[in-house]
Protein backbone atom coordinates (compact mmCIF):
# COMPACT_ATOMS: atom_id res chain seq x y z
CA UNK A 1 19.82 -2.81 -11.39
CA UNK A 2 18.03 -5.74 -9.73
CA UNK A 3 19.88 -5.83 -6.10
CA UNK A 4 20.56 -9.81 -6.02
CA UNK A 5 22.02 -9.76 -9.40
CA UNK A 6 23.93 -6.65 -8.87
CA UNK A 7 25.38 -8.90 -5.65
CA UNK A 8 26.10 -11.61 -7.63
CA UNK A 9 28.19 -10.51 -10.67
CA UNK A 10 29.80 -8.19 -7.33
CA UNK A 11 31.18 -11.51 -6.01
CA UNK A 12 32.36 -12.99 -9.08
CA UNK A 13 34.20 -9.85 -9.99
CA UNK A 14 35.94 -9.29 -6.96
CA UNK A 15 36.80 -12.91 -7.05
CA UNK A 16 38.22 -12.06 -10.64
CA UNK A 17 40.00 -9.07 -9.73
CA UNK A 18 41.86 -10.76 -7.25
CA UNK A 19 43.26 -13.38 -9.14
CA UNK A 20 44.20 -11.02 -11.68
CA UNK A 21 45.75 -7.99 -9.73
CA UNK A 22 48.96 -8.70 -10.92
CA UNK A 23 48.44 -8.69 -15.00
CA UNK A 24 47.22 -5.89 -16.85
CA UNK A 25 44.43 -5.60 -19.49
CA UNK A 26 45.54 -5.52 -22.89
CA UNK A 27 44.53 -3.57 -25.96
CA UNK A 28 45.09 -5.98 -28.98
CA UNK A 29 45.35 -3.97 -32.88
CA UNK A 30 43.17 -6.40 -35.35
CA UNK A 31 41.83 -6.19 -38.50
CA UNK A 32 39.51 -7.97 -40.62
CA UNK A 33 38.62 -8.21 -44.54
CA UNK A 34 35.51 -8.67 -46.50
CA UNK A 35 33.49 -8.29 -49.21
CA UNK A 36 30.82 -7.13 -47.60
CA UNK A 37 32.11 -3.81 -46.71
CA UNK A 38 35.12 -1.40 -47.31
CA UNK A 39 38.27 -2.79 -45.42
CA UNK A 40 40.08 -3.60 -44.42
CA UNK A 41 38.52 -3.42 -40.98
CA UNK A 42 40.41 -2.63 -37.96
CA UNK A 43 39.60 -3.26 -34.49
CA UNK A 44 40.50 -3.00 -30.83
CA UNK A 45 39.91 -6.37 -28.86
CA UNK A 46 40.23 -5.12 -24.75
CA UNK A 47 41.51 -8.09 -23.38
CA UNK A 48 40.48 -8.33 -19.36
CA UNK A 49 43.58 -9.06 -17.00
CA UNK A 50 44.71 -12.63 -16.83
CA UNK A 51 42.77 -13.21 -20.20
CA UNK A 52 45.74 -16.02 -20.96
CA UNK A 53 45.46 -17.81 -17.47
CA UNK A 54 41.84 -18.15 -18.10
CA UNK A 55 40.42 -21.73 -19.08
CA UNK A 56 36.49 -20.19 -19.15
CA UNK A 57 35.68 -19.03 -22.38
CA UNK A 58 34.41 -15.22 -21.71
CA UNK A 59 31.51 -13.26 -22.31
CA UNK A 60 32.28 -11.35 -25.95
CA UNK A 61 31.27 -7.04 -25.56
CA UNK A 62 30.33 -5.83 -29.39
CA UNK A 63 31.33 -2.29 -28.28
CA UNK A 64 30.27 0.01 -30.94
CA UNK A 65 31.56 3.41 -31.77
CA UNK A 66 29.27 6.58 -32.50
CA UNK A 67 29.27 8.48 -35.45
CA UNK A 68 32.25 9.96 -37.46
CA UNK A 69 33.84 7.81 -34.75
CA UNK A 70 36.27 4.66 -34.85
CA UNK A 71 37.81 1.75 -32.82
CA UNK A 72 39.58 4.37 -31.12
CA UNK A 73 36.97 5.48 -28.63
CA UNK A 74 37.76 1.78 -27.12
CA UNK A 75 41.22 2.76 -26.91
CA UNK A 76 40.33 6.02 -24.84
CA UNK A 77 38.18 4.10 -22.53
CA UNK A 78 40.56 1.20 -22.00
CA UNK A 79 41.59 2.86 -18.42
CA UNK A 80 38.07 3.16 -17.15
CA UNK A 81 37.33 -0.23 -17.77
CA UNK A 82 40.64 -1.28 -16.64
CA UNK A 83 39.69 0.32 -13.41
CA UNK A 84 36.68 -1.01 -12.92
CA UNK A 85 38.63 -4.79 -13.54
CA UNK A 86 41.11 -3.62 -10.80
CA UNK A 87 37.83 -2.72 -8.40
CA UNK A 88 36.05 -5.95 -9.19
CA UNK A 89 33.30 -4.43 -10.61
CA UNK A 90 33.36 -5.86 -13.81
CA UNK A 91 33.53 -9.19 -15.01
CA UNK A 92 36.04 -10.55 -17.33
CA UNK A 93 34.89 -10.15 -20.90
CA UNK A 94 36.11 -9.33 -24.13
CA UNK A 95 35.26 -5.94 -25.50
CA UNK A 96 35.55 -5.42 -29.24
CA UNK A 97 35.49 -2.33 -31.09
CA UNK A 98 35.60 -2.20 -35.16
CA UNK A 99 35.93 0.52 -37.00
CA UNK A 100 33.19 1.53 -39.34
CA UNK A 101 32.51 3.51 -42.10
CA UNK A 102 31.89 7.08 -40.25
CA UNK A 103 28.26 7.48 -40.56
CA UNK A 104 26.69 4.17 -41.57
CA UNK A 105 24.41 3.46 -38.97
CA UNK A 106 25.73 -0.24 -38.85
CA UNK A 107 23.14 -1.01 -41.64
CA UNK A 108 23.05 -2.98 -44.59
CA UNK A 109 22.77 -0.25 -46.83
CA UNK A 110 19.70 -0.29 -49.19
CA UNK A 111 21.27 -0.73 -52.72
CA UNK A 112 23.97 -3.12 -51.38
CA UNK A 113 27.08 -1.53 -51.82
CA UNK A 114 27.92 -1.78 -48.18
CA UNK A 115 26.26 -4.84 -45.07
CA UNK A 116 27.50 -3.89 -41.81
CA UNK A 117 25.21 -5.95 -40.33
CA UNK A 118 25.69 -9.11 -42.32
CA UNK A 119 29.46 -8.15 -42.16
CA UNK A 120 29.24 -7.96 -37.68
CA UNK A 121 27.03 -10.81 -37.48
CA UNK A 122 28.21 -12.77 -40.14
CA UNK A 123 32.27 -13.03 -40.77
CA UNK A 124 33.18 -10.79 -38.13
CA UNK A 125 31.47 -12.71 -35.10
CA UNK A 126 33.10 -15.49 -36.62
CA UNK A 127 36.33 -14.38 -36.63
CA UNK A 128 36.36 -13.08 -32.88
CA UNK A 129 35.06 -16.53 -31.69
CA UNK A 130 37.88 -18.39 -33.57
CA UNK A 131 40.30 -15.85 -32.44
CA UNK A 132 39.72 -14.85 -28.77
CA UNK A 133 38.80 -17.47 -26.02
CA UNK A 134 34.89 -16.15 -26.18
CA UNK A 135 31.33 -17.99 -25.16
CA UNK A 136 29.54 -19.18 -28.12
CA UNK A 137 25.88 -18.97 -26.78
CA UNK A 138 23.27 -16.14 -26.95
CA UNK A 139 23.80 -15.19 -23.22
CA UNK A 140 27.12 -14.44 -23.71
CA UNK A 141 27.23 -12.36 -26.35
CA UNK A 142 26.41 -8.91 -25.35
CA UNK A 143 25.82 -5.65 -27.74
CA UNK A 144 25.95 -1.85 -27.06
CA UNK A 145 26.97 1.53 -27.78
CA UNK A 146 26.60 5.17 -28.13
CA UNK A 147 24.25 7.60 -30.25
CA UNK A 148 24.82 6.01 -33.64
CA UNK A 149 25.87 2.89 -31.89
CA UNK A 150 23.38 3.04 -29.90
CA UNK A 151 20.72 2.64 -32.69
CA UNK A 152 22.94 0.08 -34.12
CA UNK A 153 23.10 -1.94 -31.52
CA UNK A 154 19.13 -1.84 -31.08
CA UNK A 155 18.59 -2.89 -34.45
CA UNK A 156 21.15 -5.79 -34.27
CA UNK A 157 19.64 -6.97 -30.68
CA UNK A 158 16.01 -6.18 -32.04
CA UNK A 159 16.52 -8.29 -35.48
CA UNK A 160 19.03 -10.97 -33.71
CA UNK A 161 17.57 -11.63 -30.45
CA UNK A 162 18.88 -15.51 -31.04
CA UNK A 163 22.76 -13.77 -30.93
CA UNK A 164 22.55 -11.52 -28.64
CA UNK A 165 21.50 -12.08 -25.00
CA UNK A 166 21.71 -8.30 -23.93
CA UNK A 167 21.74 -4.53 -25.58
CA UNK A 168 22.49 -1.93 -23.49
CA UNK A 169 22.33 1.22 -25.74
CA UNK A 170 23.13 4.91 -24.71
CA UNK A 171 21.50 8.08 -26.15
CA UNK A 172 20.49 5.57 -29.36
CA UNK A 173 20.29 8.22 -32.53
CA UNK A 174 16.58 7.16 -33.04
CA UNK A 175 13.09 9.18 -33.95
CA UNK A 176 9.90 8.93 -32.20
CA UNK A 177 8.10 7.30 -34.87
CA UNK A 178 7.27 4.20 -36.19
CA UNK A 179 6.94 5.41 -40.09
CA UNK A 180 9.37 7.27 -42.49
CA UNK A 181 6.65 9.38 -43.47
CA UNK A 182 6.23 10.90 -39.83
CA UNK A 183 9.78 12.29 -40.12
CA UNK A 184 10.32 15.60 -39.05
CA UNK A 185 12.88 17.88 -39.60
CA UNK A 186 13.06 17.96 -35.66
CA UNK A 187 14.44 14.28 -36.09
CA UNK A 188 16.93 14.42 -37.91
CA UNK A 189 18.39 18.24 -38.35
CA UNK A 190 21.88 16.60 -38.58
CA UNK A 191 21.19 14.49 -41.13
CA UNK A 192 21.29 15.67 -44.46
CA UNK A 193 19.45 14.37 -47.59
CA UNK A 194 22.07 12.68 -48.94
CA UNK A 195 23.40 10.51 -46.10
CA UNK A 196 19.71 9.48 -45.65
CA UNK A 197 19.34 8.19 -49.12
CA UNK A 198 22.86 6.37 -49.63
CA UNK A 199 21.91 4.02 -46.98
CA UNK A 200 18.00 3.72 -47.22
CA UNK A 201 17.97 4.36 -51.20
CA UNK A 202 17.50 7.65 -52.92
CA UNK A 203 14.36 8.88 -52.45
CA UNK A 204 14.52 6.94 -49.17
CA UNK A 205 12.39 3.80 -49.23
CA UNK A 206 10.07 3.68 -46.97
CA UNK A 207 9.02 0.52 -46.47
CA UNK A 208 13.41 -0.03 -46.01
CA UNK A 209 13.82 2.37 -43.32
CA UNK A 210 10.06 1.52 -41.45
CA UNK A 211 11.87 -2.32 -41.32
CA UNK A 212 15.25 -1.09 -40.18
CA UNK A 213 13.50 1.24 -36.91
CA UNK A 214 13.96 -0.29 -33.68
CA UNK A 215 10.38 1.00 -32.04
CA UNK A 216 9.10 -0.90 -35.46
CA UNK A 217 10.93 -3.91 -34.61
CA UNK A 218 9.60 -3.93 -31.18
CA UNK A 219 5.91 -3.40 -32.15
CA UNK A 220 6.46 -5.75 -34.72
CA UNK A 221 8.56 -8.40 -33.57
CA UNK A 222 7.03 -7.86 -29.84
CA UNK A 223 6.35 -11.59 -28.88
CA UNK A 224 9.44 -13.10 -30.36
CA UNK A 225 11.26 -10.03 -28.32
CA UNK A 226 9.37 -11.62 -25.12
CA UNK A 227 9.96 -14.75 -25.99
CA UNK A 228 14.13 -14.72 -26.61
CA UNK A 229 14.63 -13.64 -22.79
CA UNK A 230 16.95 -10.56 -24.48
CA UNK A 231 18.15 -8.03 -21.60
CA UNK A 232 17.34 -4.08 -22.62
CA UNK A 233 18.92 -1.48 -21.10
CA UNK A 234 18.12 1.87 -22.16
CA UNK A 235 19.53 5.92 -21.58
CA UNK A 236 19.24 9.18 -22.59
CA UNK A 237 20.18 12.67 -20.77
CA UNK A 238 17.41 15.39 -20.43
CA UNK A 239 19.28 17.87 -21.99
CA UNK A 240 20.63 16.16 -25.36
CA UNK A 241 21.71 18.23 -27.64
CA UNK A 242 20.30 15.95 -30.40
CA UNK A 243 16.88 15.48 -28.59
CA UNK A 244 17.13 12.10 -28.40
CA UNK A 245 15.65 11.61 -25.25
CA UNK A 246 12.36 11.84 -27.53
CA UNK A 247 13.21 8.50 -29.40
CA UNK A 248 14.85 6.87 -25.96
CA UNK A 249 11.38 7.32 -24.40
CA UNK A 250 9.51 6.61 -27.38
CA UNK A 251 10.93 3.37 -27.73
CA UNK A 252 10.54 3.01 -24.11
CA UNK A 253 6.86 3.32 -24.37
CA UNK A 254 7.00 0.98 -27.27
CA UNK A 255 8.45 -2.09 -25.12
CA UNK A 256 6.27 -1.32 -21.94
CA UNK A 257 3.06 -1.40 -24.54
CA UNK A 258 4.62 -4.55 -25.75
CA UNK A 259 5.10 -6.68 -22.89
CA UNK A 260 8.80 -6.62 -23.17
CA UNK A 261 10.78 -6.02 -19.98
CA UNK A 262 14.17 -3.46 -19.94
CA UNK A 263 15.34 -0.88 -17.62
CA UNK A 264 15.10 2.66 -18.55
CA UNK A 265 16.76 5.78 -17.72
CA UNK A 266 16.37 9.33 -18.22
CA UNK A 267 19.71 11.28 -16.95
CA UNK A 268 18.52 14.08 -15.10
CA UNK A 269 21.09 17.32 -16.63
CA UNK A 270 22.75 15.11 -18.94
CA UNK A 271 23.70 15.87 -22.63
CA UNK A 272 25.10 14.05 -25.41
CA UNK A 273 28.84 14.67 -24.66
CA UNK A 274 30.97 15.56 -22.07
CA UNK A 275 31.46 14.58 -18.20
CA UNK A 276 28.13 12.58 -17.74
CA UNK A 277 29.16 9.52 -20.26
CA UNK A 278 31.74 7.74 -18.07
CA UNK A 279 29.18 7.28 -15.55
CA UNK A 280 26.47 6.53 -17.64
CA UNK A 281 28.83 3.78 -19.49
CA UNK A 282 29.65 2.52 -16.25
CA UNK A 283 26.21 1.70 -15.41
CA UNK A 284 25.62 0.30 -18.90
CA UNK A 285 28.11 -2.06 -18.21
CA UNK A 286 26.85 -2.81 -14.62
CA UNK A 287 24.22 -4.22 -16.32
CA UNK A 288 25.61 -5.85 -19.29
CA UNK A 289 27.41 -7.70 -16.45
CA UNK A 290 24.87 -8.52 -14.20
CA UNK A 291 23.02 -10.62 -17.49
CA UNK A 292 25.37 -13.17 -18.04
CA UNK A 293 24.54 -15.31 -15.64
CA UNK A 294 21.88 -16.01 -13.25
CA UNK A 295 21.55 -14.78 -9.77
CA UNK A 296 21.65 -16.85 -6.69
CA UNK A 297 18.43 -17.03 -4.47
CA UNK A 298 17.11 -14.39 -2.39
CA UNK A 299 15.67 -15.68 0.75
CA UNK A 300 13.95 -11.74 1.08
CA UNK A 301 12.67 -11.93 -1.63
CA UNK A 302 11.18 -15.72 -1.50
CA UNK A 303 9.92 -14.81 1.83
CA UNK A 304 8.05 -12.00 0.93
CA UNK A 305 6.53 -13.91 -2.35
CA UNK A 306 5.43 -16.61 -0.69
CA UNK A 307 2.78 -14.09 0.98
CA UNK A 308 1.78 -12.36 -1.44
CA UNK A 309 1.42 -15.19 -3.64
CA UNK A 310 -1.73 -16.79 -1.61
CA UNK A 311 -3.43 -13.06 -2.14
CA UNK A 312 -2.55 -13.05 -6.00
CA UNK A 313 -4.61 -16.60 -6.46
CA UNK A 314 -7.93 -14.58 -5.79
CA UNK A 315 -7.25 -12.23 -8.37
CA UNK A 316 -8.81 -12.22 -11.99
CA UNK A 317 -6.04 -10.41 -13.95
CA UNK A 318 -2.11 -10.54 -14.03
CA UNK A 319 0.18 -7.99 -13.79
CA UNK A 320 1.48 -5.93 -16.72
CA UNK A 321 4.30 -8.43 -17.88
CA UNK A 322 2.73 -11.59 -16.76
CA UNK A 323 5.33 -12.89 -14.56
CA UNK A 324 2.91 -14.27 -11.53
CA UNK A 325 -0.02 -14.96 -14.38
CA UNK A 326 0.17 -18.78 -13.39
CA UNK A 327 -0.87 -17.72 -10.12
CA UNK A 328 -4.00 -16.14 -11.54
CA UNK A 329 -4.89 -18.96 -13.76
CA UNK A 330 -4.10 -21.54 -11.26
């Protein structure tokens, strides 16, 4: 994580956590209906501590669940990020898990019978900013999650950059391809014919799933992705037991060819479960934090840019994402 923004969201969290120390966060039981998928829904809102003292309205955390999971994996995380609240590590936000059907990618499926993403971006987000005391605005509405939720969470990010100011998305459960037709049975080996074609139609459309693939998104949709200023954070272990490292740096690839800045990492001994994930959500949320709002200045930094700068006027290119290329062109 960039070192001044890592110091600022520090200092506003501490400053947080010690106005707060005496309330505890709370885990609120919700539910939602709608047409536009099985419900009723139920979710977990993680309120922060002090969330009814607050007069700020608070960054809003879509926290979504992996597959064959449910709101409950919020529940069993409540104490780590209740501990990281009590450290001042995090800032307060509202984290919001729904339950979804088990293995539905958080897609709109193909013959219509089921929009989880019209449903989550639609009446849902609705619903939680008339409900819970949340920011309204792009920057402070924050997505991520884990394996199936991770890919979800790409796609809604990728297709929504105007909602969502930042995705930070762990071990995402996507291929290294940009085409349905370069599917291998390496890909998807837990995936079964039949779960592919209820969602992206039966035989899968192609043209349906190419639209729905977050590295085709990002090749496709690479200069509005530059333009909307989203924040990408993305993770896989070396040793996942799904391979998905292969699609985590596939994708990475995908945004450095593209122009669009993220951070990347590859967890060195990491799988897909077990003891590595609290850490790894930790830093996912290190960063989701460290994107709503902007860093102070860093004298350092200005210091050692205003040198360099004078040496960048004589040059004849820019660097890879453009960021001193008014120095170059004068």
């Amino acid at each position: 994580m960039n070192s001044a923004r890592h110091l600022f969201a520090t200092a506003a969290c501490l400053l947080f956590a010690a106005s707060a120390s005496a309330q505890s966060a709370r885990l609120v039981d919700a539910s939602l209906d709608s047409d536009l998928v099985p419900g009723p829904v139920e979710y977990y809102a993680l309120l922060p501590p002090g969330y009814d003292d607050l007069d700020e309205p608070l960054p809003l955390v879509l926290h979504l669940h992996g597959g064959g999971g449910s709101r409950d994996q919020l529940q069993g995380q409540q104490p780590q990020f209740a501990a990281m609240w009590e450290a001042g590590t995090l800032p307060p936000m509202v984290i919001v898990t729904p339950s979804v059907t088990p293995r539905c990618f958080y897609m709109d499926y193909q013959d219509g019978s089921q929009k989880w993403e019209s449903f989550l971006i639609g009446p849902f987000l609705a619903h939680l900013r008339e409900t819970y005391n949340l920011r309204k605005d792009q920057r402070g509405t924050l997505v991520t999650g884990v394996s199936m939720g991770g890919m979800g969470s790409l796609r809604l990010a990728f297709k929504h950059p105007d909602i969502f100011g930042a995705v930070a998305a762990l071990e995402p459960a996507i291929a290294p391809i940009h085409d349905w037709n370069d599917m291998r049975p390496k890909h998807r080996f837990w995936r079964a014919d039949d779960l592919m074609e209820s969602i992206y139609g039966k035989p899968v459309d192609r043209e349906y799933w190419n639209a729905n693939n977050p590295a085709t998104i990002a090749r496709q949709q690479g200069a509005a992705l530059r333009e909307s200023g989203l924040r990408i954070f993305l993770e896989a272990g070396d040793e996942d037991m799904l391979w998905l490292y292969e699609g985590t740096e596939f994708l990475h690839q995908v945004l450095w060819d593209q122009r669009i800045r993220h951070e990347y990492r590859l967890y060195y001994g990491a799988d897909h479960v077990g003891r590595t994930l609290r850490p790894r959500t930790e830093q996912a949320y290190l960063f989701l934090a460290g994107t709503v709002a902007d860093p102070g200045p860093d004298p350092a930094v200005e210091a050692a840019r205003g040198r360099l700068d004078q040496l960048k006027r004589g040059l004849e290119e820019a660097d890879h994402y453009e960021i001193d290329k008014k120095l170059i062109d004068g």
